[in-house]
N, C-alpha and C. Protein backbone atom coordinates (compact mmCIF):
# COMPACT_ATOMS: atom_id res chain seq x y z
N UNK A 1 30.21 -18.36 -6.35
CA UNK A 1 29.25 -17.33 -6.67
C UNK A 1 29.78 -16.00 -6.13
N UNK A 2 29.71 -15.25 -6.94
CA UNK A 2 30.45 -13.95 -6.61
C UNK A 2 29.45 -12.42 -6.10
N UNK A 3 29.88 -11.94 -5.69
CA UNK A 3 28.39 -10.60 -5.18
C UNK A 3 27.40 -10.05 -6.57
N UNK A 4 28.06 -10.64 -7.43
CA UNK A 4 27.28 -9.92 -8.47
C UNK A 4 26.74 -10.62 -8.48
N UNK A 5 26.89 -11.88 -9.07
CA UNK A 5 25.84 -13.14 -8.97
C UNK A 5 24.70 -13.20 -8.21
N UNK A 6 24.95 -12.88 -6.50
CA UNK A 6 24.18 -12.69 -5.57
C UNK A 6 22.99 -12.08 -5.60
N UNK A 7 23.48 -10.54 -6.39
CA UNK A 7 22.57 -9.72 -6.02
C UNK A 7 22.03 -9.43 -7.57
N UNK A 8 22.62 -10.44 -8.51
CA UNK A 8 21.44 -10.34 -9.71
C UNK A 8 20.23 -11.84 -9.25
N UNK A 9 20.56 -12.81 -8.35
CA UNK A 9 19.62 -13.49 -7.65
C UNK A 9 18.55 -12.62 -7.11
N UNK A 10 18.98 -11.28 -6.00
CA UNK A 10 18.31 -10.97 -5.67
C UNK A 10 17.52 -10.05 -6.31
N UNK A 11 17.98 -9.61 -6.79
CA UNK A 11 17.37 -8.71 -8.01
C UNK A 11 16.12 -8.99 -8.97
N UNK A 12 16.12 -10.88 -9.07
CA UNK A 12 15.28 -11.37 -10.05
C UNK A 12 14.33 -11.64 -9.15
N UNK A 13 14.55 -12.28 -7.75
CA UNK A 13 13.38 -12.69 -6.93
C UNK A 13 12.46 -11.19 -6.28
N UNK A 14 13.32 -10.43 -6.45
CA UNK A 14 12.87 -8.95 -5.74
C UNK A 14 12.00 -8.93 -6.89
N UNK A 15 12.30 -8.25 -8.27
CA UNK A 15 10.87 -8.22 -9.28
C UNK A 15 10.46 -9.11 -9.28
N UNK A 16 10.42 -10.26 -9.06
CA UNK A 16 9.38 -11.00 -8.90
C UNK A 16 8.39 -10.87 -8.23
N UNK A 17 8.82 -10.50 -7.15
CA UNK A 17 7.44 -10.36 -5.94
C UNK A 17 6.95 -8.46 -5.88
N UNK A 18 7.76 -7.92 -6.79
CA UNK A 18 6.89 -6.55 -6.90
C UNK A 18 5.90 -7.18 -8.43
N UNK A 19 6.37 -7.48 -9.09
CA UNK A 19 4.89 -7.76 -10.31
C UNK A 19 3.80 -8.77 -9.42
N UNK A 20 4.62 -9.98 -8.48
CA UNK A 20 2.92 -10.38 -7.74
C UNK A 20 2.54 -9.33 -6.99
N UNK A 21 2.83 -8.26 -6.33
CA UNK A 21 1.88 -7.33 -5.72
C UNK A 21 1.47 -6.26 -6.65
N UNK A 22 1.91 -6.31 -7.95
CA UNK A 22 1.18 -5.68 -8.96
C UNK A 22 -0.22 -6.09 -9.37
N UNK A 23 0.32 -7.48 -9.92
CA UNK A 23 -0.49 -8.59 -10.26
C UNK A 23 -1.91 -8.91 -9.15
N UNK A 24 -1.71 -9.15 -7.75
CA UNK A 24 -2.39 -9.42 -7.00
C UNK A 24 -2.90 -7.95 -6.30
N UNK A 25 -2.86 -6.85 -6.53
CA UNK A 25 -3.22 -5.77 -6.09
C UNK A 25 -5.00 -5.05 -6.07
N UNK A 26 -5.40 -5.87 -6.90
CA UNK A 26 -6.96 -5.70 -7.74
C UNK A 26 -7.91 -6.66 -6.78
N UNK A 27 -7.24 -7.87 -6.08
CA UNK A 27 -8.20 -9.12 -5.68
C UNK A 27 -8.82 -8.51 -4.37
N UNK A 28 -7.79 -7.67 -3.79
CA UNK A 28 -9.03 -7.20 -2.13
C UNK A 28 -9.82 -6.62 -2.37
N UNK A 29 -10.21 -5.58 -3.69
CA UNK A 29 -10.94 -4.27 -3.62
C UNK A 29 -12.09 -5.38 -4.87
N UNK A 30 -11.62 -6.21 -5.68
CA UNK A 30 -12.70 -7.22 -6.23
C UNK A 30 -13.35 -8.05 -5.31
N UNK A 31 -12.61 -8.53 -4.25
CA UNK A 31 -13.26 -9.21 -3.29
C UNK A 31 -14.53 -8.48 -2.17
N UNK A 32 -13.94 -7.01 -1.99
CA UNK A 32 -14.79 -6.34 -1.54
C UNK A 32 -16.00 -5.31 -2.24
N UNK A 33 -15.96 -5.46 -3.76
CA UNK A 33 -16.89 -5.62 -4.04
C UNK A 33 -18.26 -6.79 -4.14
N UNK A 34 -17.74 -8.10 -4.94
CA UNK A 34 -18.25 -8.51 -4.69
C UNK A 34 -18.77 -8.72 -3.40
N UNK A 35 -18.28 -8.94 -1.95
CA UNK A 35 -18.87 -9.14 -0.75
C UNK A 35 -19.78 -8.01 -0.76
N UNK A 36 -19.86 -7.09 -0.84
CA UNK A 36 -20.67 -5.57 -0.74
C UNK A 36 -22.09 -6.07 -1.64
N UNK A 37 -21.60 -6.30 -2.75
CA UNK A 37 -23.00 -6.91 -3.65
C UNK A 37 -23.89 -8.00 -3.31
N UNK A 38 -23.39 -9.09 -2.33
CA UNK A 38 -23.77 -10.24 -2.04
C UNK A 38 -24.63 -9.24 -0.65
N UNK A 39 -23.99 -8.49 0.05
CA UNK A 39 -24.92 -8.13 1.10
C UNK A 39 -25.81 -7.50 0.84
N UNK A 40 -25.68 -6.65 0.01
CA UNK A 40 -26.42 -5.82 -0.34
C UNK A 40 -27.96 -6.54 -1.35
N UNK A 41 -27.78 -7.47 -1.62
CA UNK A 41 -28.86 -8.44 -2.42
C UNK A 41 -29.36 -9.25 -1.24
N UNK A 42 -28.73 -9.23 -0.23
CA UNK A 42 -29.46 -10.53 1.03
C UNK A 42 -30.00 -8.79 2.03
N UNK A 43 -29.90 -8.05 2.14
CA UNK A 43 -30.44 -7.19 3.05
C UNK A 43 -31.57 -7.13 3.13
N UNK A 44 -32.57 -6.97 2.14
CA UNK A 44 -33.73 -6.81 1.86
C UNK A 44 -34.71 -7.65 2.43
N UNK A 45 -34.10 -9.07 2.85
CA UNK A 45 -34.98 -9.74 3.60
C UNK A 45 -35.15 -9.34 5.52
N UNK A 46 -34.32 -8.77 5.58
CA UNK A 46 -34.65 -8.08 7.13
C UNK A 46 -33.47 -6.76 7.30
N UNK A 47 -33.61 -5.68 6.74
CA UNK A 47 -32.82 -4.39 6.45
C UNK A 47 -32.96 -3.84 8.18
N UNK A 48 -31.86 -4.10 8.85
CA UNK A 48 -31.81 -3.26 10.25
C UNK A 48 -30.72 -2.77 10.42
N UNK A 49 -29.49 -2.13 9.41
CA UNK A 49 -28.98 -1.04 9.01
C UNK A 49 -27.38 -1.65 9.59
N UNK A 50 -27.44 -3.30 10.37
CA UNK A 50 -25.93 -3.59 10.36
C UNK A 50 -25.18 -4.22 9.21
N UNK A 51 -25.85 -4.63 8.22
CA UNK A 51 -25.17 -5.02 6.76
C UNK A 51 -24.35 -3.41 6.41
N UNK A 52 -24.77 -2.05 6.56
CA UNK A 52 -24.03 -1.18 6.40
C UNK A 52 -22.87 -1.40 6.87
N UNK A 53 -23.19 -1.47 8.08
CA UNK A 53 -21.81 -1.38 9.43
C UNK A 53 -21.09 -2.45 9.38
N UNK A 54 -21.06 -3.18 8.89
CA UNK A 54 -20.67 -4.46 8.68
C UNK A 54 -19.56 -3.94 7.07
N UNK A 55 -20.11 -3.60 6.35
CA UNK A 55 -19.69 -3.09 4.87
C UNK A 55 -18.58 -2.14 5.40
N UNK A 56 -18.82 -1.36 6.19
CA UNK A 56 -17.51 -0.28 6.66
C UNK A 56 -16.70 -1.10 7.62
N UNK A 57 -17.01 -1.74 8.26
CA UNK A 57 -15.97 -2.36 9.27
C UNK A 57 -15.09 -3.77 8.34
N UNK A 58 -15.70 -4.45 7.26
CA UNK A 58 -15.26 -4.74 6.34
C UNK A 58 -13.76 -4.38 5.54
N UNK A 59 -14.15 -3.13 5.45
CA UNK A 59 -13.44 -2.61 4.54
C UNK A 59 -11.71 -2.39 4.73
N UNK A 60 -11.81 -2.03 6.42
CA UNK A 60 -11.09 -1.59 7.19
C UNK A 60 -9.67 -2.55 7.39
N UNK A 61 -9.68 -4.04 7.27
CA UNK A 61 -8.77 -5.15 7.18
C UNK A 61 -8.24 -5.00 5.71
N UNK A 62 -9.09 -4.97 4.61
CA UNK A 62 -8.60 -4.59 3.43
C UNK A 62 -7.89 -3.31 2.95
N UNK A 63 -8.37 -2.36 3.53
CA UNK A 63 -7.51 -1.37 2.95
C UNK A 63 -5.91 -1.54 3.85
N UNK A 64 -5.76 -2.11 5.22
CA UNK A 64 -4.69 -2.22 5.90
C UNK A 64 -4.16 -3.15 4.86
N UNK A 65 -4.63 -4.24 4.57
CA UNK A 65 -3.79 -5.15 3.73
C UNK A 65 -3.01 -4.68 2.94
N UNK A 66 -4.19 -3.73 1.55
CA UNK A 66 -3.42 -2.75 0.65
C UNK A 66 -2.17 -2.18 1.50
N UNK A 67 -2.40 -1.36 2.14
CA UNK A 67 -1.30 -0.64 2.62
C UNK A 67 -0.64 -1.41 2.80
N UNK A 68 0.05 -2.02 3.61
CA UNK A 68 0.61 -3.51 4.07
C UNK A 68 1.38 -3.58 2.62
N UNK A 69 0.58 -4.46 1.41
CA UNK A 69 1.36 -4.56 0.44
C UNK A 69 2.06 -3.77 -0.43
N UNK A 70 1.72 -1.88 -0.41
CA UNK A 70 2.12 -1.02 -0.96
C UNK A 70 3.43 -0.70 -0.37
N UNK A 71 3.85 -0.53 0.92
CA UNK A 71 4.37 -0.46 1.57
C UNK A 71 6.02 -1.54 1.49
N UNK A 72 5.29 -2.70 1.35
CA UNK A 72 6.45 -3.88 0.78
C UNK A 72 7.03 -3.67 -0.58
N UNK A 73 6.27 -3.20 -1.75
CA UNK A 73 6.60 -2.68 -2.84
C UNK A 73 7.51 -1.48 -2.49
N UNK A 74 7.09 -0.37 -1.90
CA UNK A 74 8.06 0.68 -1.82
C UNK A 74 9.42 0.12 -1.45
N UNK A 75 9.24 -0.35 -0.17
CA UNK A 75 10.57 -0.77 0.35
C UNK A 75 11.02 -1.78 -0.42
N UNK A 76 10.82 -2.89 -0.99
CA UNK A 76 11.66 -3.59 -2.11
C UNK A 76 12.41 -3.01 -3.46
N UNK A 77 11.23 -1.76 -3.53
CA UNK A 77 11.53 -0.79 -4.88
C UNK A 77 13.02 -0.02 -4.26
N UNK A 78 12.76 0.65 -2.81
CA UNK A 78 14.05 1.21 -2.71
C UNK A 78 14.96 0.77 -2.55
N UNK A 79 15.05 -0.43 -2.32
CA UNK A 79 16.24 -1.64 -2.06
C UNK A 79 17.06 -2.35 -3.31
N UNK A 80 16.06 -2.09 -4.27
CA UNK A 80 16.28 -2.27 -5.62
C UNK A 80 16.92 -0.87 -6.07
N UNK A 81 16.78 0.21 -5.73
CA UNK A 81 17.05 1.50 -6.46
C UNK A 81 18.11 1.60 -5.56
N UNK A 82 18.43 1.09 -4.43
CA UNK A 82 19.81 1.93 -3.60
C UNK A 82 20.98 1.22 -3.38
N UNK A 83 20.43 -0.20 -3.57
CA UNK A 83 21.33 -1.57 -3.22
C UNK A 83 22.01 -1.73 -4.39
N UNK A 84 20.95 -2.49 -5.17
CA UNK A 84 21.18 -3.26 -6.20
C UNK A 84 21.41 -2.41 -7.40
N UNK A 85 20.90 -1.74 -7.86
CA UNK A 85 21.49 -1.05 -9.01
C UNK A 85 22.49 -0.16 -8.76
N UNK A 86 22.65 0.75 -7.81
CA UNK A 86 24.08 0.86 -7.60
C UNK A 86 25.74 0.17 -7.92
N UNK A 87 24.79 -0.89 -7.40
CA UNK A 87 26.32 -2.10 -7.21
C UNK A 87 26.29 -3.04 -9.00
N UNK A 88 25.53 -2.82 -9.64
CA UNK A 88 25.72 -3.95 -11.05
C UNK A 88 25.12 -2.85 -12.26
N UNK A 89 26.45 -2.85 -13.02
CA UNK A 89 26.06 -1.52 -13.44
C UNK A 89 25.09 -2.36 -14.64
N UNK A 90 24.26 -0.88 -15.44
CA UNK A 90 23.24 -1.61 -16.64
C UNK A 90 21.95 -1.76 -15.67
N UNK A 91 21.69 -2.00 -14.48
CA UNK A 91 20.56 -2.46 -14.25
C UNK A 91 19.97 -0.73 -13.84
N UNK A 92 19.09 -0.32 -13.87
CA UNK A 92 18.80 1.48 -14.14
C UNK A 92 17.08 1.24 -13.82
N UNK A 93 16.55 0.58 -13.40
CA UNK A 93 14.52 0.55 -14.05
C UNK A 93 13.95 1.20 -12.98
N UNK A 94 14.31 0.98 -11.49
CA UNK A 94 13.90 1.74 -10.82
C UNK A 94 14.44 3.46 -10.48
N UNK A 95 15.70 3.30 -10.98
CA UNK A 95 16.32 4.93 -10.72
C UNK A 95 15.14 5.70 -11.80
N UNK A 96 14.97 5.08 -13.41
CA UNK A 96 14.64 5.44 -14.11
C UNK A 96 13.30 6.14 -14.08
N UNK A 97 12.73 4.78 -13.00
CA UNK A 97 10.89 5.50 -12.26
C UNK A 97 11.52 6.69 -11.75
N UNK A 98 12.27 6.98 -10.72
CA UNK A 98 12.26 8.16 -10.45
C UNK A 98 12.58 9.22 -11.02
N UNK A 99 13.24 9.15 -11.88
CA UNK A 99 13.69 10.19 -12.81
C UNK A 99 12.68 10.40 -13.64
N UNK A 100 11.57 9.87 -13.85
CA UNK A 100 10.37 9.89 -14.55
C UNK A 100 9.35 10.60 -13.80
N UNK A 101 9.18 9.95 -12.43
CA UNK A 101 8.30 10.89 -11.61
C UNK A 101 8.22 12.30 -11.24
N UNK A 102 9.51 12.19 -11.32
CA UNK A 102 10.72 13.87 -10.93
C UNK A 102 9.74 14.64 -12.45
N UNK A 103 9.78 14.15 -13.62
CA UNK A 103 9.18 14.54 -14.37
C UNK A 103 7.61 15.15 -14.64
N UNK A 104 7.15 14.25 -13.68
CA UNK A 104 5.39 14.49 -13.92
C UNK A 104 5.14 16.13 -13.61
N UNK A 105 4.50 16.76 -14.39
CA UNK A 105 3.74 17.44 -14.53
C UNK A 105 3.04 18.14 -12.96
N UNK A 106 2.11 17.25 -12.64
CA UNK A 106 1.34 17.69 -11.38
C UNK A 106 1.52 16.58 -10.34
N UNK A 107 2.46 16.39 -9.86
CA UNK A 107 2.92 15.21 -8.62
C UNK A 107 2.14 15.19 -7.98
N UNK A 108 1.16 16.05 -7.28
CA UNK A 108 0.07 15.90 -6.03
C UNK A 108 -1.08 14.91 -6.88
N UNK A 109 -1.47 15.47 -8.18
CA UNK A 109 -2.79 14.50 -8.49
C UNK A 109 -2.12 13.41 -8.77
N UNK A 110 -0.59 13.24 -9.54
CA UNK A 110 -0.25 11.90 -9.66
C UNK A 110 -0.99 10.92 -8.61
N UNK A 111 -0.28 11.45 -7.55
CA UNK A 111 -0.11 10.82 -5.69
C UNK A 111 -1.68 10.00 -5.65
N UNK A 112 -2.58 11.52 -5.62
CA UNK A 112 -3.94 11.10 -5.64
C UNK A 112 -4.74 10.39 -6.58
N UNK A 113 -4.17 10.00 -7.59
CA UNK A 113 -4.74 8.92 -8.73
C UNK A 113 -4.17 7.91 -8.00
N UNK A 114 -2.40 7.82 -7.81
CA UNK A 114 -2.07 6.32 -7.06
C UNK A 114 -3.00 6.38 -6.27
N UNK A 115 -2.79 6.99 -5.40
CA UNK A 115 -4.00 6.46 -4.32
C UNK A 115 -4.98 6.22 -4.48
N UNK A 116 -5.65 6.55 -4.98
CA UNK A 116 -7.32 6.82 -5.76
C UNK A 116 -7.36 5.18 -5.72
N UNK A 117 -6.47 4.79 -7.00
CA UNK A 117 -6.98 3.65 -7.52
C UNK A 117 -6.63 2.32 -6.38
N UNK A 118 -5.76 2.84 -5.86
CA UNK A 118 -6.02 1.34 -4.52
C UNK A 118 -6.94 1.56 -3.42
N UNK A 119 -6.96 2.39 -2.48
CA UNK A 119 -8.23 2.68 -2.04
C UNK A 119 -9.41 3.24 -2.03
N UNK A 120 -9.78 3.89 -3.16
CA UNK A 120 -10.59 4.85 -3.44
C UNK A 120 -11.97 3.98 -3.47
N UNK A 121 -12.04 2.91 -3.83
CA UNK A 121 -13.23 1.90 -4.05
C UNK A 121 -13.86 1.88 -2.52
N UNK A 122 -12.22 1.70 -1.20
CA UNK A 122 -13.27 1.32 -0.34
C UNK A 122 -13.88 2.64 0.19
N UNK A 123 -13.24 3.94 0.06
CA UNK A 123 -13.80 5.09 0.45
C UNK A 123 -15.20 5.29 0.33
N UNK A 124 -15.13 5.25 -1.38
CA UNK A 124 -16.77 5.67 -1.81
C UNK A 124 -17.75 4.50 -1.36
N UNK A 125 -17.62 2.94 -1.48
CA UNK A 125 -18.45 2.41 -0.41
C UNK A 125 -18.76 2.29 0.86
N UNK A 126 -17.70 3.05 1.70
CA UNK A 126 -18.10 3.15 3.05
C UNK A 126 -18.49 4.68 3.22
N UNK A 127 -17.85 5.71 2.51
CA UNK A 127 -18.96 6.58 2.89
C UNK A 127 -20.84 6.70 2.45
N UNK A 128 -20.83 6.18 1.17
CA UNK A 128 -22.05 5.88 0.91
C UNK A 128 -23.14 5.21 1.88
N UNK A 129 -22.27 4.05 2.09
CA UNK A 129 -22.55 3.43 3.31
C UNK A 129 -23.06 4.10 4.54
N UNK A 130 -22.35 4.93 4.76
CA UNK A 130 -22.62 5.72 6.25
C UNK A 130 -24.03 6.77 6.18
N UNK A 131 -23.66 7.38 5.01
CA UNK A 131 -25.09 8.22 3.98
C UNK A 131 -25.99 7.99 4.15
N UNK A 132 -26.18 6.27 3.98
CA UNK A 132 -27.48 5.44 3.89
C UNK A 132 -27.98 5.58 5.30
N UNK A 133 -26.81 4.90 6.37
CA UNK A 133 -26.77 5.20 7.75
C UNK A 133 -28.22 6.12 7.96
N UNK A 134 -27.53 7.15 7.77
CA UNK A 134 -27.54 8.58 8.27
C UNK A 134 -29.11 8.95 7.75
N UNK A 135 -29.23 8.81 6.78
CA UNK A 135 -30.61 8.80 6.46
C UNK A 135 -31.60 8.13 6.55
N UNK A 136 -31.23 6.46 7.13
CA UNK A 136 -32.49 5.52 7.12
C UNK A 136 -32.24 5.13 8.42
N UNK A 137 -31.44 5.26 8.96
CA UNK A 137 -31.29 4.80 10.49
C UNK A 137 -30.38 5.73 11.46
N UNK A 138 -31.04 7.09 11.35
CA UNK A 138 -30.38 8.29 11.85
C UNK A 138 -31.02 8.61 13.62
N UNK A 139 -32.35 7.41 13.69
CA UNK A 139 -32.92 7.70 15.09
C UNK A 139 -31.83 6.29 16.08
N UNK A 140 -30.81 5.60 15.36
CA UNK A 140 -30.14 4.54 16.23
C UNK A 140 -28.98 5.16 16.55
N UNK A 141 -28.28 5.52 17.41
CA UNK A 141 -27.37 6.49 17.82
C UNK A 141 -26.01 5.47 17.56
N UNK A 142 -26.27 4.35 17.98
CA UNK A 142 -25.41 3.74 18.51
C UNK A 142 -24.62 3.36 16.75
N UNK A 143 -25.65 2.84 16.42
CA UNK A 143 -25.30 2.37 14.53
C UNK A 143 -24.49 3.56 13.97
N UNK A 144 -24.77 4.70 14.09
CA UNK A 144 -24.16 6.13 13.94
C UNK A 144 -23.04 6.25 14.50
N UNK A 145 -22.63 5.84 15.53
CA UNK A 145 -21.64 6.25 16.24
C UNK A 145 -20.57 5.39 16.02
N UNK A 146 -20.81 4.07 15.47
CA UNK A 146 -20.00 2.90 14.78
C UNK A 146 -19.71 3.37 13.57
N UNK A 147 -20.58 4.12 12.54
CA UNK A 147 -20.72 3.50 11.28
C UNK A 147 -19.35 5.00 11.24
N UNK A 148 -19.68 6.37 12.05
CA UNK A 148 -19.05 7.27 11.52
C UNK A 148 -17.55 7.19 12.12
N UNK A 149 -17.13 6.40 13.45
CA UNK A 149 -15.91 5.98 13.93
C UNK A 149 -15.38 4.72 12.69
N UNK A 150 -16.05 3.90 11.99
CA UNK A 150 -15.41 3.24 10.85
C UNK A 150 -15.09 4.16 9.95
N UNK A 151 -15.82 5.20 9.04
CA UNK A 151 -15.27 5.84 8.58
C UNK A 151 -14.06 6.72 8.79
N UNK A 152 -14.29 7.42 9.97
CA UNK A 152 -12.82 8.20 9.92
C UNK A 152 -11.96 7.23 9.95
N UNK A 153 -12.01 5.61 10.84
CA UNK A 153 -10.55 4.88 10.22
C UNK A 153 -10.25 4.75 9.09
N UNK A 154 -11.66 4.40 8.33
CA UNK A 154 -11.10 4.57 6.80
C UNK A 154 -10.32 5.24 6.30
N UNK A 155 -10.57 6.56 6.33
CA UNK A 155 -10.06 7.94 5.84
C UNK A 155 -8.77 8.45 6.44
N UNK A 156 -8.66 7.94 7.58
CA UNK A 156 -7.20 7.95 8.54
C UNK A 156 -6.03 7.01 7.81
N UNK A 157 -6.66 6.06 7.66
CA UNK A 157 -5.62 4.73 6.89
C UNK A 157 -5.32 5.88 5.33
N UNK A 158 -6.45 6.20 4.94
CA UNK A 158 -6.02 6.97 3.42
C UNK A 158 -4.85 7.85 3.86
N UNK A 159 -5.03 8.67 4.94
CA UNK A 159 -3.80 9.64 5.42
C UNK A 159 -2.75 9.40 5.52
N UNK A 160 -2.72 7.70 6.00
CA UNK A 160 -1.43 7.45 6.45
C UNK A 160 -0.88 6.68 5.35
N UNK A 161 -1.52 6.62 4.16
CA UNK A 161 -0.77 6.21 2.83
C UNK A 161 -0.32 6.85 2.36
N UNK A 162 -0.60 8.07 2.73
CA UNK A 162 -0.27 9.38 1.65
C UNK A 162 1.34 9.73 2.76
N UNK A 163 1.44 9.69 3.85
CA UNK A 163 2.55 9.60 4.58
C UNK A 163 3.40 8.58 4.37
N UNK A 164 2.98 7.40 3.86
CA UNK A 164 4.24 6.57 3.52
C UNK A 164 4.63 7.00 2.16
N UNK A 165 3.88 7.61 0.99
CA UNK A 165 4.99 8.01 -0.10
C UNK A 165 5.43 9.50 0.25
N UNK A 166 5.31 10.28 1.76
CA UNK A 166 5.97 11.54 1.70
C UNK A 166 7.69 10.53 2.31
N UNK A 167 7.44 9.39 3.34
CA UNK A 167 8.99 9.07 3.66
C UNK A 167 9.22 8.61 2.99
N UNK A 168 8.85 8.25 1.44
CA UNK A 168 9.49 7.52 0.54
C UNK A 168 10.98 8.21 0.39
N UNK A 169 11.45 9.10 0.37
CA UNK A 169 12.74 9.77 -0.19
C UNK A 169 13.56 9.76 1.64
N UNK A 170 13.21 9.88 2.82
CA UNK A 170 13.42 9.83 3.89
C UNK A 170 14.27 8.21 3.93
N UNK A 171 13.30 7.10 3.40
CA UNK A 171 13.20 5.42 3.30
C UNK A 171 15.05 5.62 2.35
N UNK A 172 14.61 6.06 1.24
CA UNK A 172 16.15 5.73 0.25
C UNK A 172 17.37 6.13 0.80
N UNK A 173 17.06 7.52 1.95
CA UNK A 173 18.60 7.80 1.99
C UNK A 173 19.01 6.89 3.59
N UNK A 174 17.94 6.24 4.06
CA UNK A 174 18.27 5.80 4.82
C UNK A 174 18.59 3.62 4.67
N UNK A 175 18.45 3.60 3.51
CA UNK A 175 18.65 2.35 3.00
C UNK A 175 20.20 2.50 2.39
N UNK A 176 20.67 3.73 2.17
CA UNK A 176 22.12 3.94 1.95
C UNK A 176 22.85 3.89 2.61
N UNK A 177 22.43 4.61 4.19
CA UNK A 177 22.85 4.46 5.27
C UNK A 177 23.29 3.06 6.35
N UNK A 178 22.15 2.52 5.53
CA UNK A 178 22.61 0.90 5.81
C UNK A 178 23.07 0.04 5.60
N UNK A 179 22.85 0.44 4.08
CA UNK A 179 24.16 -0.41 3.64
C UNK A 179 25.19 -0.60 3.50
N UNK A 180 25.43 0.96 3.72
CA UNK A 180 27.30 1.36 3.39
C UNK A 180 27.39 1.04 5.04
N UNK A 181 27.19 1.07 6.12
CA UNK A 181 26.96 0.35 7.35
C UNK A 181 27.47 -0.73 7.76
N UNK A 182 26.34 -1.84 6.63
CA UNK A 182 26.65 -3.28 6.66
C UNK A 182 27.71 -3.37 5.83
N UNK A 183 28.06 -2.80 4.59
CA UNK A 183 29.32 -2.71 4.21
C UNK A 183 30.49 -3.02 4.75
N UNK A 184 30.63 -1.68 5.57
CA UNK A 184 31.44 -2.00 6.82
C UNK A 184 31.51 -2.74 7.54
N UNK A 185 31.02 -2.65 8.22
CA UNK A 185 31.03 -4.41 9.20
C UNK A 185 31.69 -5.51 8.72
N UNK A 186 30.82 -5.89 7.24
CA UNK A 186 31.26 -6.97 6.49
C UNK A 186 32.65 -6.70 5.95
N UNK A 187 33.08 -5.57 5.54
CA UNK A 187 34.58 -5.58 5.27
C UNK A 187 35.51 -5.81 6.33
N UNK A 188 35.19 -5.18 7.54
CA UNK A 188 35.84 -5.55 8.80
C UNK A 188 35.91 -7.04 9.17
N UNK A 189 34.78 -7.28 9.40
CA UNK A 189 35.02 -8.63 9.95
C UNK A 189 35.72 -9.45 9.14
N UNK A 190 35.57 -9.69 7.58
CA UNK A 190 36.64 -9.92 6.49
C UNK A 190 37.79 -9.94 6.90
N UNK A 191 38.05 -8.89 7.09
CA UNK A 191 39.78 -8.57 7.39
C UNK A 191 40.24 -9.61 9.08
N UNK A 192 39.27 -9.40 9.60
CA UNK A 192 39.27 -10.12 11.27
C UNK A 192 39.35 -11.39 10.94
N UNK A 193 38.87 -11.88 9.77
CA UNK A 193 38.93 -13.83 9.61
C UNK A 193 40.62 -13.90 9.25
N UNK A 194 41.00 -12.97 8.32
CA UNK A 194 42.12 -13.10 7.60
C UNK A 194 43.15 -12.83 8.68
């Protein structure tokens, strides 16, 4: 098996597991709806304003997840764009995203639609959430002081998504750096067996 071989292996298992985090990208923010709806239909039998707090502190493992998996996509995507298509010529799909993005029109709302659509669900239910707070249980300090410290994590995690696609271009030139790196090494030590 020869390096090309190798790294069209890796190449096929790499898209593979970016279409399952395509594919599987919809199930936390479906899951956290439905859970949101299920509480929100059982509250009514004794409403004392922690099914809110509960709904925002909820949310908070899921949107890390998202990130978590967005994050694995980027970095597989640049590994795919710096590694692998480099080295086997014809293969072009991820350079091509970028040369496409380079294209868009208004890159900031792009950013904020990506984003939008993976976390944006849990935003608007936990600030709503807090709303409700704030208006039906605004004399409990303590529920307040939870519900609005969940939110800013919320909204903090949104920040720090928007910081992993500013090192996205920081991530590529430093995946070049590593490889032509390990390159080395591996050619060296090559020569050291021989």
């Amino acid at each position: 098996m020869n390096m090309t071989d190798g790294l069209m292996e890796d190449y096929k298992s790499l898209k593979e597991e970016l279409l399952s985090i395509y594919n599987t990208r919809i199930w936390g923010t479906l899951a956290y709806i439905v859970i949101t709806g299920g509480i929100l239909a059982i509250k009514n039998i004794k409403p004392d304003g922690i099914e809110y707090l509960l709904l925002i502190y909820l949310a908070i493992p899921l949107m890390i997840h998202s990130i978590h998996r967005e994050r694995a996509r980027i970095r597989i995507a640049n590994y795919i764009k710096c590694v692998i298509e480099k080295k086997i010529p014809g293969l072009c799909w991820e350079n091509f995203l970028v040369k496409w993005r380079e294209r868009v029109i208004n890159k900031r709302l792009d950013l904020y639609l990506h984003i939008t659509s993976i976390l944006g669900i849990y935003l608007v239910i936990v600030t709503i959430n807090l709303l409700i707070l704030l208006l039906n249980y605004h004399k409990n300090r303590i529920i307040i002081v939870f519900a609005t410290t969940g939110v800013l994590v919320c909204y903090w995690l949104v920040s720090y998504m928007f910081c992993l696609f500013k090192k996205d271009n920081k991530c590529q030139a430093e995946y070049l750096g590593y490889f032509e790196e390990f390159e080395k090494t591996k050619s060296s030590s090559n020569k050291k067996v021989k």
